[in-house]
N, C-alpha and C. Protein backbone atom coordinates (compact mmCIF):
# COMPACT_ATOMS: atom_id res chain seq x y z
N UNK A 1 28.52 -7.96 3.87
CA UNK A 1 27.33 -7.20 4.21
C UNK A 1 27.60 -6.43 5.50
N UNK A 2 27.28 -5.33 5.48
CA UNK A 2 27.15 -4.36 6.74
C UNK A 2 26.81 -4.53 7.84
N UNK A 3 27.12 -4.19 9.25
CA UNK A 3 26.13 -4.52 10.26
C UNK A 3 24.72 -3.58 9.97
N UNK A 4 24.57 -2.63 9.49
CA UNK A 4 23.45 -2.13 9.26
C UNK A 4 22.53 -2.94 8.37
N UNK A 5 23.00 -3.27 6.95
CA UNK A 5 22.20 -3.95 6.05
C UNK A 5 21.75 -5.18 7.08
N UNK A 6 22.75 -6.29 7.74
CA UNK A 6 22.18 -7.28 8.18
C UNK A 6 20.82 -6.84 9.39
N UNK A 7 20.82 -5.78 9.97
CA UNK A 7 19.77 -4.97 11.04
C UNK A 7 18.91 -5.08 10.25
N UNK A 8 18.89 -4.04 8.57
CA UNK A 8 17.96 -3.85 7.69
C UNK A 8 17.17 -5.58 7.57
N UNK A 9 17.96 -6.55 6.89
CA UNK A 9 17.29 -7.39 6.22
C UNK A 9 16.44 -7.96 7.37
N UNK A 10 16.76 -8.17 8.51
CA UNK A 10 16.29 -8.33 9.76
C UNK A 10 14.93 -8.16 10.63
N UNK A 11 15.00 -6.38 9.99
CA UNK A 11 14.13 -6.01 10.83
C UNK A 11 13.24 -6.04 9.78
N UNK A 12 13.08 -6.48 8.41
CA UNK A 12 11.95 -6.52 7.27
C UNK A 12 11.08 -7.79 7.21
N UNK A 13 12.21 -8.92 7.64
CA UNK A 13 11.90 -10.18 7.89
C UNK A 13 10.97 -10.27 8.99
N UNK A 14 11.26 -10.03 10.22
CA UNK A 14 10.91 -9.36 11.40
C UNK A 14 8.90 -9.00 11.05
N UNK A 15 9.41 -8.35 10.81
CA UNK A 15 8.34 -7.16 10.74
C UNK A 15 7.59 -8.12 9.41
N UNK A 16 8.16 -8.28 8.50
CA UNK A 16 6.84 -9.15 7.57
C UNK A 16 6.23 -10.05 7.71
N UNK A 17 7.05 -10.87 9.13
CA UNK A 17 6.23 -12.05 9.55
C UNK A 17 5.41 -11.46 10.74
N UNK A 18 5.99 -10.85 11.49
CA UNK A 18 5.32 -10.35 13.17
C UNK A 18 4.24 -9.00 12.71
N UNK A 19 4.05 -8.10 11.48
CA UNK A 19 3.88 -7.02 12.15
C UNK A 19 4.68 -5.65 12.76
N UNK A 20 4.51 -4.68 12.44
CA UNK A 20 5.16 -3.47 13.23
C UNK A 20 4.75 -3.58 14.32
N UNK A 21 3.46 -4.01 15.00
CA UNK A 21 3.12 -3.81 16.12
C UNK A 21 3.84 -4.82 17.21
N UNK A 22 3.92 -6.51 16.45
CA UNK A 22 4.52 -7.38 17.30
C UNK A 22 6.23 -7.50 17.06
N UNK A 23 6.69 -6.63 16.17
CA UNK A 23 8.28 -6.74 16.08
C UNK A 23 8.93 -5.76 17.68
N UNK A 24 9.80 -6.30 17.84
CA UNK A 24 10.72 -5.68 18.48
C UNK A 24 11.54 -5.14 18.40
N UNK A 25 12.71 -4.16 19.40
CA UNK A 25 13.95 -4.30 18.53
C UNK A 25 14.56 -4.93 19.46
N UNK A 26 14.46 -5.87 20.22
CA UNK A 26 15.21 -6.90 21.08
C UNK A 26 15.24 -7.89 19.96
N UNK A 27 13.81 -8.54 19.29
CA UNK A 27 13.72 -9.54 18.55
C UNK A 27 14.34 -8.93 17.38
N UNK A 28 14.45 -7.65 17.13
CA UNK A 28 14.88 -7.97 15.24
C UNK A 28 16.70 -8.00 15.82
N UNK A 29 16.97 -7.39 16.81
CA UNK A 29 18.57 -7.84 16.79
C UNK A 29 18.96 -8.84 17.15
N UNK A 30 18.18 -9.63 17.95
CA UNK A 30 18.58 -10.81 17.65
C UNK A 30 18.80 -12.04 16.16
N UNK A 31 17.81 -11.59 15.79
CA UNK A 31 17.29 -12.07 14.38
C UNK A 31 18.58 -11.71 13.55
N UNK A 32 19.05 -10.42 13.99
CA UNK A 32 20.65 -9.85 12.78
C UNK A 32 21.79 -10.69 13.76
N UNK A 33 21.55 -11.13 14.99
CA UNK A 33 23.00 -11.33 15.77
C UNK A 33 23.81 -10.32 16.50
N UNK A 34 22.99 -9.36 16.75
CA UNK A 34 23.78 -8.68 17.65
C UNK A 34 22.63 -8.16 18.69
N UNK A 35 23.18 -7.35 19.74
CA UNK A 35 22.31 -6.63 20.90
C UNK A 35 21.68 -5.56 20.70
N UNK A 36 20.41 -5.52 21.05
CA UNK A 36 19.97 -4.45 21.29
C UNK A 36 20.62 -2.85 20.92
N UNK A 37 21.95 -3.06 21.88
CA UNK A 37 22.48 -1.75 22.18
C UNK A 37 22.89 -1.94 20.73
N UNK A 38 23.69 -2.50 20.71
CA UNK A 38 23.86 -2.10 18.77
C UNK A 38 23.06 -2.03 17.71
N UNK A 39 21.96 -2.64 17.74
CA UNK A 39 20.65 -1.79 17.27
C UNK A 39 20.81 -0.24 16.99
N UNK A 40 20.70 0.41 18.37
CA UNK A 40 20.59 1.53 18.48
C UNK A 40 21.89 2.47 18.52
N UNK A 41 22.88 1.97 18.10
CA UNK A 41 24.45 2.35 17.30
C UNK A 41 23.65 3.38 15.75
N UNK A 42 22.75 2.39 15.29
CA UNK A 42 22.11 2.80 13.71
C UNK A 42 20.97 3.34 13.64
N UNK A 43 19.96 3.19 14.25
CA UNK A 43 18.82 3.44 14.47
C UNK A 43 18.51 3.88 15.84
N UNK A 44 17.72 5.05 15.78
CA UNK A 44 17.24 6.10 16.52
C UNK A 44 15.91 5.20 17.81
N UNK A 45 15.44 4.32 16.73
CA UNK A 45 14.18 3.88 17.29
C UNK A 45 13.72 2.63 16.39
N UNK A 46 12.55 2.20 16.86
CA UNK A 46 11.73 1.35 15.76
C UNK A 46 10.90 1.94 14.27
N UNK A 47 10.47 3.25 14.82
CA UNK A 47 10.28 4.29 13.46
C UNK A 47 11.12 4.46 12.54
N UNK A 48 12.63 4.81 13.14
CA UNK A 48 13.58 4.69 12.02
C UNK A 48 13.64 3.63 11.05
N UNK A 49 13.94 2.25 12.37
CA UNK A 49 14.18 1.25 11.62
C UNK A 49 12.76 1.24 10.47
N UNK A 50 11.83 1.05 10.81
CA UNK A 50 10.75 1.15 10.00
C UNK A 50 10.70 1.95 8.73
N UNK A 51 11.70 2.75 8.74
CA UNK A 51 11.38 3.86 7.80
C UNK A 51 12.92 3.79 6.75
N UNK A 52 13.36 2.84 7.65
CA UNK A 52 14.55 2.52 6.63
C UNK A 52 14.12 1.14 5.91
N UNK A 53 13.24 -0.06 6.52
CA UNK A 53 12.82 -1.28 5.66
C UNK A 53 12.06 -0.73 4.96
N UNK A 54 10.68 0.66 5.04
CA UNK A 54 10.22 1.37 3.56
C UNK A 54 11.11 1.82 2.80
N UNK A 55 12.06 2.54 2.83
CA UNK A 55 12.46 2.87 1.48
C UNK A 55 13.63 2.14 1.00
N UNK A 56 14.43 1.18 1.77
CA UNK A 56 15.65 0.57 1.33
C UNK A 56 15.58 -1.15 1.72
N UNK A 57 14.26 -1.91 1.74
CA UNK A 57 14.34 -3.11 1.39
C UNK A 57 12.85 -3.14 0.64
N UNK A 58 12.10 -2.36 0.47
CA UNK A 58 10.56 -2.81 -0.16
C UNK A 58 10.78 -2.79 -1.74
N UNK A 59 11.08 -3.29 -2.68
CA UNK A 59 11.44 -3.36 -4.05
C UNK A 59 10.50 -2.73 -4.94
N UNK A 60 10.40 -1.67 -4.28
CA UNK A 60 9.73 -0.55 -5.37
C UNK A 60 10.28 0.88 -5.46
N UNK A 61 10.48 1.49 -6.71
CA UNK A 61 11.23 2.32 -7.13
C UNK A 61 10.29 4.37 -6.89
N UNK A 62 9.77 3.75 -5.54
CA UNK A 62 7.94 4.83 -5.53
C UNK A 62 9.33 6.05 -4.73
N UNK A 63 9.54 5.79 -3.90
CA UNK A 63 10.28 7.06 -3.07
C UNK A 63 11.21 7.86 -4.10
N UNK A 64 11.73 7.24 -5.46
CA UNK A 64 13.03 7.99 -5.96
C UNK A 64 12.02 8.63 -6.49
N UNK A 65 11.17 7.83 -7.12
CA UNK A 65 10.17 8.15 -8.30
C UNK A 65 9.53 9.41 -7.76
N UNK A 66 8.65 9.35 -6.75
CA UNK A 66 8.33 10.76 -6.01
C UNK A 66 9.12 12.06 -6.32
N UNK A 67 10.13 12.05 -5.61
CA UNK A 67 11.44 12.92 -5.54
C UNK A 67 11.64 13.48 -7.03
N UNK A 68 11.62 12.81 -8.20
CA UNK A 68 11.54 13.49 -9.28
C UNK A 68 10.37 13.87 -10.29
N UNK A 69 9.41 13.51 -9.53
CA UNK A 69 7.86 13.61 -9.99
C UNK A 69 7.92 15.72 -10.75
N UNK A 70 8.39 16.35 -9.35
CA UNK A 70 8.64 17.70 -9.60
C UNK A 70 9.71 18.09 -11.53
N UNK A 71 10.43 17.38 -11.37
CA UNK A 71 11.38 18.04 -12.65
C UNK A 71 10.85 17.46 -14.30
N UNK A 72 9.85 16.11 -13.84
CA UNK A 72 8.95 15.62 -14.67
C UNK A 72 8.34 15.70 -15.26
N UNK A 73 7.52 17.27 -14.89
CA UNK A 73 6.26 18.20 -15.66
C UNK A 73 6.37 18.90 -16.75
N UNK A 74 6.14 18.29 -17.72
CA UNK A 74 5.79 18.89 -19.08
C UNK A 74 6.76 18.39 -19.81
N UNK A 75 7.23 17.12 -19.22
CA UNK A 75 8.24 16.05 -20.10
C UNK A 75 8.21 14.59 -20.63
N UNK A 76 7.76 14.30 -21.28
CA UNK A 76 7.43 12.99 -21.99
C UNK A 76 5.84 13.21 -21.51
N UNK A 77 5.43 11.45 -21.19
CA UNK A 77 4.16 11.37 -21.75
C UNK A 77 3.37 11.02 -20.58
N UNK A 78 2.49 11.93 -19.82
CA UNK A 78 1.32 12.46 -18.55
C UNK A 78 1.16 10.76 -17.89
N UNK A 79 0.51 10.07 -19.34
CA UNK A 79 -0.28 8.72 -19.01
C UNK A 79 1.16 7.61 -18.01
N UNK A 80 2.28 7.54 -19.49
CA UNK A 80 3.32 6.74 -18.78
C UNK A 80 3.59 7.20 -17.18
N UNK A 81 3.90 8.54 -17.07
CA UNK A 81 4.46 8.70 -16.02
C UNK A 81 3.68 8.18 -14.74
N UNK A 82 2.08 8.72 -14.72
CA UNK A 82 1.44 7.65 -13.90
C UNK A 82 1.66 6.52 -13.91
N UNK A 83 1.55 5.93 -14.81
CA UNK A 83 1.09 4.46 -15.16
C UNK A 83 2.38 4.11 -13.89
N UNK A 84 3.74 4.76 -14.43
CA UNK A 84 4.70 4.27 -13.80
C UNK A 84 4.60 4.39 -12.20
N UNK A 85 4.30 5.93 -11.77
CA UNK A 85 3.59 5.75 -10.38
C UNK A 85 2.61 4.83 -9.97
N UNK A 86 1.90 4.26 -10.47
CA UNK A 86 0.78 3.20 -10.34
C UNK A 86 1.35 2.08 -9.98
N UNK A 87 2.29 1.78 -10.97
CA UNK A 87 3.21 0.68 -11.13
C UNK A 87 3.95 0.44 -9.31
N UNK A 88 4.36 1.79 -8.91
CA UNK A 88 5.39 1.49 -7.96
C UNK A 88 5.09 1.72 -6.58
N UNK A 89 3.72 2.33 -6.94
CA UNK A 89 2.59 2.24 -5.42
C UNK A 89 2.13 0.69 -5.34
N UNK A 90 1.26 0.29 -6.24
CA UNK A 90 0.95 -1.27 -6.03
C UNK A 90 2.22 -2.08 -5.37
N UNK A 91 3.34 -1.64 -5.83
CA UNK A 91 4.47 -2.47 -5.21
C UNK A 91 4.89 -2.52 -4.12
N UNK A 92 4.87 -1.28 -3.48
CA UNK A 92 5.00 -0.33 -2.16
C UNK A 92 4.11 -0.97 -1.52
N UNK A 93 2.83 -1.02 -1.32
CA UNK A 93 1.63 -1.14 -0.69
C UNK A 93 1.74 -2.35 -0.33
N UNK A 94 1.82 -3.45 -1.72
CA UNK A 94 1.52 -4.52 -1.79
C UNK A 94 3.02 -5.13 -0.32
N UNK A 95 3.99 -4.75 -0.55
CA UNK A 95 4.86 -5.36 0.39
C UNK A 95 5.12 -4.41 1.66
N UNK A 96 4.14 -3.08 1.72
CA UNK A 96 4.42 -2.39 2.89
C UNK A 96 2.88 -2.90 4.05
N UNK A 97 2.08 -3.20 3.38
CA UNK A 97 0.87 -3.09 3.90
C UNK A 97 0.67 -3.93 5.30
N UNK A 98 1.30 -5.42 4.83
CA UNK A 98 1.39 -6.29 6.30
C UNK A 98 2.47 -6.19 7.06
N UNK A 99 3.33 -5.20 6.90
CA UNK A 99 3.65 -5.01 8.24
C UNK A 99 3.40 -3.77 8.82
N UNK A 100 2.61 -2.53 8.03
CA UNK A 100 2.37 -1.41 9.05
C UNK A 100 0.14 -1.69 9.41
N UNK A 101 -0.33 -2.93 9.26
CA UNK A 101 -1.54 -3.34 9.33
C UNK A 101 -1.57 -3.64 11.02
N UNK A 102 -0.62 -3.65 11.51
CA UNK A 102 -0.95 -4.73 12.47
C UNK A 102 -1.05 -2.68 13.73
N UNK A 103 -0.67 -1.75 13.06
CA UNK A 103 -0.36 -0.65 13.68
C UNK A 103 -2.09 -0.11 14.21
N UNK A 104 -2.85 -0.42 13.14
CA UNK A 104 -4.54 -0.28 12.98
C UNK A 104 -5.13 -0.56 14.74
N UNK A 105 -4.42 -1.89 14.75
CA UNK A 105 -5.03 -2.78 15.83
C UNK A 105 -4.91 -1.98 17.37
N UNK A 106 -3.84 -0.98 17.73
CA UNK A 106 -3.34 -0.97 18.84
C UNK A 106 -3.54 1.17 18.87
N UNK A 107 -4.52 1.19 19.10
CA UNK A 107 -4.78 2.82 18.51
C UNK A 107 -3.68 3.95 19.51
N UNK A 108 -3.18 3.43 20.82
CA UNK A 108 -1.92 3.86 21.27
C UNK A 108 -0.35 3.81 20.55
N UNK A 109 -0.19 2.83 20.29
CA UNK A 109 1.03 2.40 19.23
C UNK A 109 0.91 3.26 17.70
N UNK A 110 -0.48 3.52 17.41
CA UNK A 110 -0.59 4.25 16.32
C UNK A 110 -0.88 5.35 16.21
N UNK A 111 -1.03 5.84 17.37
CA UNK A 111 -0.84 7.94 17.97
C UNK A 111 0.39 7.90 18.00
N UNK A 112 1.46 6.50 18.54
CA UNK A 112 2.64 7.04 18.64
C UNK A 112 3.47 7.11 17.50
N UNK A 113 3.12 6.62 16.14
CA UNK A 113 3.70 6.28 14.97
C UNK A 113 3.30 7.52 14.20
N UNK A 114 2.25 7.80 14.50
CA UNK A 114 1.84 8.82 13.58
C UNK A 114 2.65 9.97 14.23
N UNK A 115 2.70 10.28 15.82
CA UNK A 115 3.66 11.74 15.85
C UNK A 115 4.98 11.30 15.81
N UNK A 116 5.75 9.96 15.49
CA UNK A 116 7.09 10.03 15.02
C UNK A 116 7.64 10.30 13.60
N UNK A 117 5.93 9.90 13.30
CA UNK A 117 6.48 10.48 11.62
C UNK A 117 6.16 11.93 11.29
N UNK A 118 5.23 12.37 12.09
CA UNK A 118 4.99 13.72 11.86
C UNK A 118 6.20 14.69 12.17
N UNK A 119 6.81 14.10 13.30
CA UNK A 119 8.26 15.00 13.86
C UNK A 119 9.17 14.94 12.55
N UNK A 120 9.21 13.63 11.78
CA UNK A 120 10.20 13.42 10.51
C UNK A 120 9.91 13.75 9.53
N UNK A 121 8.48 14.43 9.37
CA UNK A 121 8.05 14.82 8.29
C UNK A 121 8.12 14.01 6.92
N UNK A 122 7.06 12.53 7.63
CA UNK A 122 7.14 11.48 6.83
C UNK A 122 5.89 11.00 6.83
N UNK A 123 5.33 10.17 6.05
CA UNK A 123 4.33 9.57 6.58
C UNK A 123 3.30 9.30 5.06
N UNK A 124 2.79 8.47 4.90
CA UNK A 124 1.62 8.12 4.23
C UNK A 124 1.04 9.26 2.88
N UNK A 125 0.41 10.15 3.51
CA UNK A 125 0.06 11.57 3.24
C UNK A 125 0.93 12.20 2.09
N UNK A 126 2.11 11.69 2.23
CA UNK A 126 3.38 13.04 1.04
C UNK A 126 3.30 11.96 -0.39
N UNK A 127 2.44 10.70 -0.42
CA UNK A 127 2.53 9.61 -1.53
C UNK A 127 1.47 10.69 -2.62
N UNK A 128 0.43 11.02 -2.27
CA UNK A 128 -0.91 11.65 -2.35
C UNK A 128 -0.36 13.45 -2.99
N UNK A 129 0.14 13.71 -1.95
CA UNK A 129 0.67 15.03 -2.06
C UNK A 129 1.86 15.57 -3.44
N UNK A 130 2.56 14.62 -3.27
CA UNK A 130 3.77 14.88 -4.49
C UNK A 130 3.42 13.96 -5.53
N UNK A 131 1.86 13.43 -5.47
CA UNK A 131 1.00 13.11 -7.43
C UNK A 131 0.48 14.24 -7.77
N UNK A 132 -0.08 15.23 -6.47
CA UNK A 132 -0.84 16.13 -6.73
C UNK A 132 -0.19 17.35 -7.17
N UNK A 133 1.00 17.40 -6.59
CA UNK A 133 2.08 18.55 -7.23
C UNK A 133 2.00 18.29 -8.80
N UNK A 134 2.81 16.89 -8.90
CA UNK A 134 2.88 17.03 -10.03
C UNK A 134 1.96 16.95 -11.23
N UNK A 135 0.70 16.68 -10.60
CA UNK A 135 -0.90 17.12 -10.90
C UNK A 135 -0.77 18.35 -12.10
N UNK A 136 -0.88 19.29 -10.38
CA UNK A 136 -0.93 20.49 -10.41
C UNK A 136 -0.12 21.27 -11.83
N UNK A 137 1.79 20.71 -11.78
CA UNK A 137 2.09 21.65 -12.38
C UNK A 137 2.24 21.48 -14.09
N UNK A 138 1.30 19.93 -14.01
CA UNK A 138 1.21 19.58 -15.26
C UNK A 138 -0.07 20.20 -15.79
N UNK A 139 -1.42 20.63 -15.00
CA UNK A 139 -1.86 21.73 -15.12
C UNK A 139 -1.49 23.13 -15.72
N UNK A 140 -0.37 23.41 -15.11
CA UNK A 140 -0.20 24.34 -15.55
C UNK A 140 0.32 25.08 -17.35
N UNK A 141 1.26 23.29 -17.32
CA UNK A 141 1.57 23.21 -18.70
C UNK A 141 0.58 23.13 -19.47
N UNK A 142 -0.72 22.35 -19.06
CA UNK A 142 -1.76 22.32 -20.14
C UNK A 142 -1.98 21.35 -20.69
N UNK A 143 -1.49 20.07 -19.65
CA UNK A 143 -1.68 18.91 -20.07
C UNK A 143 -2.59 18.28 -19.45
N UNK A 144 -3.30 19.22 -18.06
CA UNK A 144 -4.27 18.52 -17.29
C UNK A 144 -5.36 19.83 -17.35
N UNK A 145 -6.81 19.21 -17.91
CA UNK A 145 -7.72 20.31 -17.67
C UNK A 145 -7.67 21.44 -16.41
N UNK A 146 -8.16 22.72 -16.91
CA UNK A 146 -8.07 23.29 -15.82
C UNK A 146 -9.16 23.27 -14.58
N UNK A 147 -10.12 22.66 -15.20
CA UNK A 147 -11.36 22.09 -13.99
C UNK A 147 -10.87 21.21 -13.16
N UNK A 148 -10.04 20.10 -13.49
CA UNK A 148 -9.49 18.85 -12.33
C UNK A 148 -9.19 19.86 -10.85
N UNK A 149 -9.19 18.48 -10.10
CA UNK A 149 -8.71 19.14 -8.76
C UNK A 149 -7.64 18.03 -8.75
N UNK A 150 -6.31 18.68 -8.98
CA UNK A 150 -4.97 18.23 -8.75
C UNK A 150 -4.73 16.52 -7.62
N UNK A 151 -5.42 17.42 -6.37
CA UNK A 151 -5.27 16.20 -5.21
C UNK A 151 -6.94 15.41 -5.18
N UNK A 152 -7.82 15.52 -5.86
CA UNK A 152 -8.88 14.69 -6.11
C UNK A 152 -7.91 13.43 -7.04
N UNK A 153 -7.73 14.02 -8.10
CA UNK A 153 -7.29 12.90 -8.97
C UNK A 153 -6.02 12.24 -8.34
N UNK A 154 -5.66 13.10 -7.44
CA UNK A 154 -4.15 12.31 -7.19
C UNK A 154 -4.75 11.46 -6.07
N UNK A 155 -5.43 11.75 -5.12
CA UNK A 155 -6.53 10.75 -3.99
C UNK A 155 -6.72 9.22 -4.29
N UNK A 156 -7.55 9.54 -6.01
CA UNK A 156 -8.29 8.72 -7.21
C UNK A 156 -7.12 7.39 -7.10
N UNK A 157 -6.29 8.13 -7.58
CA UNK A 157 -5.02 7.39 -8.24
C UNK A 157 -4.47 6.31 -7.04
N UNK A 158 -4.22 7.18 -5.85
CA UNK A 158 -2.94 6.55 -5.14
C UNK A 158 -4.49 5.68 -3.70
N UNK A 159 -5.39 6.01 -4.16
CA UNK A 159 -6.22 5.38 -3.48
C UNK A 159 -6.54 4.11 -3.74
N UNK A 160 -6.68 4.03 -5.19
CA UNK A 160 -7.27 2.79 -5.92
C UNK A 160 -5.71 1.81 -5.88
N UNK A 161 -4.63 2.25 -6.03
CA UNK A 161 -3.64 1.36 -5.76
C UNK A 161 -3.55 1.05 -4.39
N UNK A 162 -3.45 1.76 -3.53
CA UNK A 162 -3.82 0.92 -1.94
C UNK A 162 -5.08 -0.17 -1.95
N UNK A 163 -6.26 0.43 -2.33
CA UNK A 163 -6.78 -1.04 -2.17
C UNK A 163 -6.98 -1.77 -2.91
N UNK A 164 -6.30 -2.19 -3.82
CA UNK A 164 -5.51 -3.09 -4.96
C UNK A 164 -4.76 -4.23 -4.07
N UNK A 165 -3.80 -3.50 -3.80
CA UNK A 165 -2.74 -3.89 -2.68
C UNK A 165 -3.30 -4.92 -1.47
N UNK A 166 -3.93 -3.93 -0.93
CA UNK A 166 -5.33 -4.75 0.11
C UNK A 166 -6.08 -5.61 0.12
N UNK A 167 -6.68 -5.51 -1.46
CA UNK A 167 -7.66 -6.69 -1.79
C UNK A 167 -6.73 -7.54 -1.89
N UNK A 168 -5.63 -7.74 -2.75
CA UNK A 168 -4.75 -8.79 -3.05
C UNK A 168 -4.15 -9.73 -1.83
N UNK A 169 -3.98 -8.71 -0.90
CA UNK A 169 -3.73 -9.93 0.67
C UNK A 169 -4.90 -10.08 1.31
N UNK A 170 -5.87 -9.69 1.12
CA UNK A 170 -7.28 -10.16 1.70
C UNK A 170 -7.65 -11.10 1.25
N UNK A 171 -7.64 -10.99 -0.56
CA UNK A 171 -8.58 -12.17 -1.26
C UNK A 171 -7.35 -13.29 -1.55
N UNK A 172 -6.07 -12.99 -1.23
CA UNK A 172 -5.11 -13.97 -1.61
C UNK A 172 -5.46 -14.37 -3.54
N UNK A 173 -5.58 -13.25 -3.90
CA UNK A 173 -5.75 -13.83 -5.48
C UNK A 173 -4.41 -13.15 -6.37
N UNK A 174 -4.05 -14.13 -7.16
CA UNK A 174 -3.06 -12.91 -8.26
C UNK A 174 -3.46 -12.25 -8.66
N UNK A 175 -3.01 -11.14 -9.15
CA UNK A 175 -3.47 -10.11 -10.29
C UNK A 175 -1.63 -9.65 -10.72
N UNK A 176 -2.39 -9.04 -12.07
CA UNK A 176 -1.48 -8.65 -13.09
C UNK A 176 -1.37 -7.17 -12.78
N UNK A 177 -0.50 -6.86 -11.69
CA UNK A 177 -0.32 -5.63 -11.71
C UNK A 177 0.08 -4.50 -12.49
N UNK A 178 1.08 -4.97 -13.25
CA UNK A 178 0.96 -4.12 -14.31
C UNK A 178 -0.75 -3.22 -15.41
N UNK A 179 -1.27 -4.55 -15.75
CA UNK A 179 -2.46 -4.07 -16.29
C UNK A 179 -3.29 -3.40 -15.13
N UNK A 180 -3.16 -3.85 -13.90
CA UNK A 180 -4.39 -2.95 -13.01
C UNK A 180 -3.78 -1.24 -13.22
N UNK A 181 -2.66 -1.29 -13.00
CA UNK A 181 -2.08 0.33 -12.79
C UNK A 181 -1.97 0.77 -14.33
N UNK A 182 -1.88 0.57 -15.65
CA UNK A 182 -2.45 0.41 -16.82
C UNK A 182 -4.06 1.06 -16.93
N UNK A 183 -4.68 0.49 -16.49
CA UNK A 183 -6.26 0.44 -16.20
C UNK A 183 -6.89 1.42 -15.75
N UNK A 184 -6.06 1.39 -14.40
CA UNK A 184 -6.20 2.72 -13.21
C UNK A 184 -5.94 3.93 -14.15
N UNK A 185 -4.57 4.09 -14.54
CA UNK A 185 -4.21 5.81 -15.39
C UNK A 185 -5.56 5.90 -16.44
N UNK A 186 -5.62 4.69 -17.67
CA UNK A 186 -6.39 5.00 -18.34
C UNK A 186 -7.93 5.80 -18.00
N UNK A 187 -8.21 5.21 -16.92
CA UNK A 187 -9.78 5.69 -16.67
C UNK A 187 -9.52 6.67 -15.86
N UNK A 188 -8.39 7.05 -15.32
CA UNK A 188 -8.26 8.07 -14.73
C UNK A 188 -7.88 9.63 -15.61
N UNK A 189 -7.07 8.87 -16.84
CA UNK A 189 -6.51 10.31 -17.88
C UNK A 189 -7.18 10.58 -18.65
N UNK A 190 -9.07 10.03 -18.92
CA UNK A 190 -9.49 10.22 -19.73
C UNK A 190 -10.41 10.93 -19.14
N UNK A 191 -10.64 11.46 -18.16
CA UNK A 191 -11.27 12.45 -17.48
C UNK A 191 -10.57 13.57 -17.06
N UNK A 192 -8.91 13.47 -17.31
CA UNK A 192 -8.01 14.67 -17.24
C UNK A 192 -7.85 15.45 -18.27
């Protein structure tokens, strides 16, 4: 294993027990076995690191899936392809949620998160945005009424899977995620 991957597994561990707000990067390199300064050999900051345990230790397939949402439109079948976004937001959420929750608490720490991701042109916001593209250009094909509003339904969608996600570590109950994101497209594509 890499010195990076061991940083990675580290700073996820880190951060899923502590929080983004209470992780460090003194504590997550220790946690990998090395210093600080080598920390920052790989990582820019704690945003980075953060932004490398979202897309390369959270076991959901939502960031690739995004990325090809665009070449997707007007190919196979509207419902699956949500369903499958549904599928990989609940997953995202569900294992991203407690450690960027603790960011809520500290409204300085979270002006500063929000303009590090804004500088990276990252952030929350582009989950919403690239359903609504591909909303949009499935619209265009004629597979989505032309009355919808592209980013209403995409809101609908990637909203109701966040607090899915939410309720599930609030109420500590199982659910069958699959059928909720199932559930979600259905009542959502039958008004598309």
């Amino acid at each position: 294993m890499s010195t990076r991957d061991r940083m990675l597994d580290a700073a996820a561990h880190v951060m899923r027990t502590r929080g983004l707000a209470g992780a460090t990067t003194k504590e997550i390199a220790k946690a990998a076995g090395y210093s600080e300064a080598a920390l920052y050999k790989h990582f820019r900051d704690k945003t980075d690191l953060f932004l490398a345990v979202l897309s390369e230790r959270i076991p959901s397939p939502l960031a690739p899936l995004l990325a090809t949402l665009d070449r997707r439109a007007g190919e196979g079948d509207l419902a699956a392809t949500l369903t499958e976004v549904a599928r990989a937001a609940i997953t995202f959420y569900r294992h991203g949620f407690p450690m960027a929750a603790s960011l809520f608490a500290d409204p300085k720490l979270l002006s500063a998160y929000r303009d590090a991701l804004r500088a990276r042109d990252a952030g929350p916001q582009h989950v919403t945005r690239a359903v609504a593209a591909y909303l949009a250009a499935e619209q265009k094909h004629g597979r989505v009424k032309p009355d919808t509003d592209p980013q209403a339904a995409a809101a609908l969608l990637i909203g109701a899977c966040l607090q899915h996600a939410f309720l599930g570590h609030f109420t500590d109950q199982p659910s069958d995620d699959d059928k909720v994101a199932t559930t979600l497209v259905r009542a959502l594509t039958t008004g598309l």
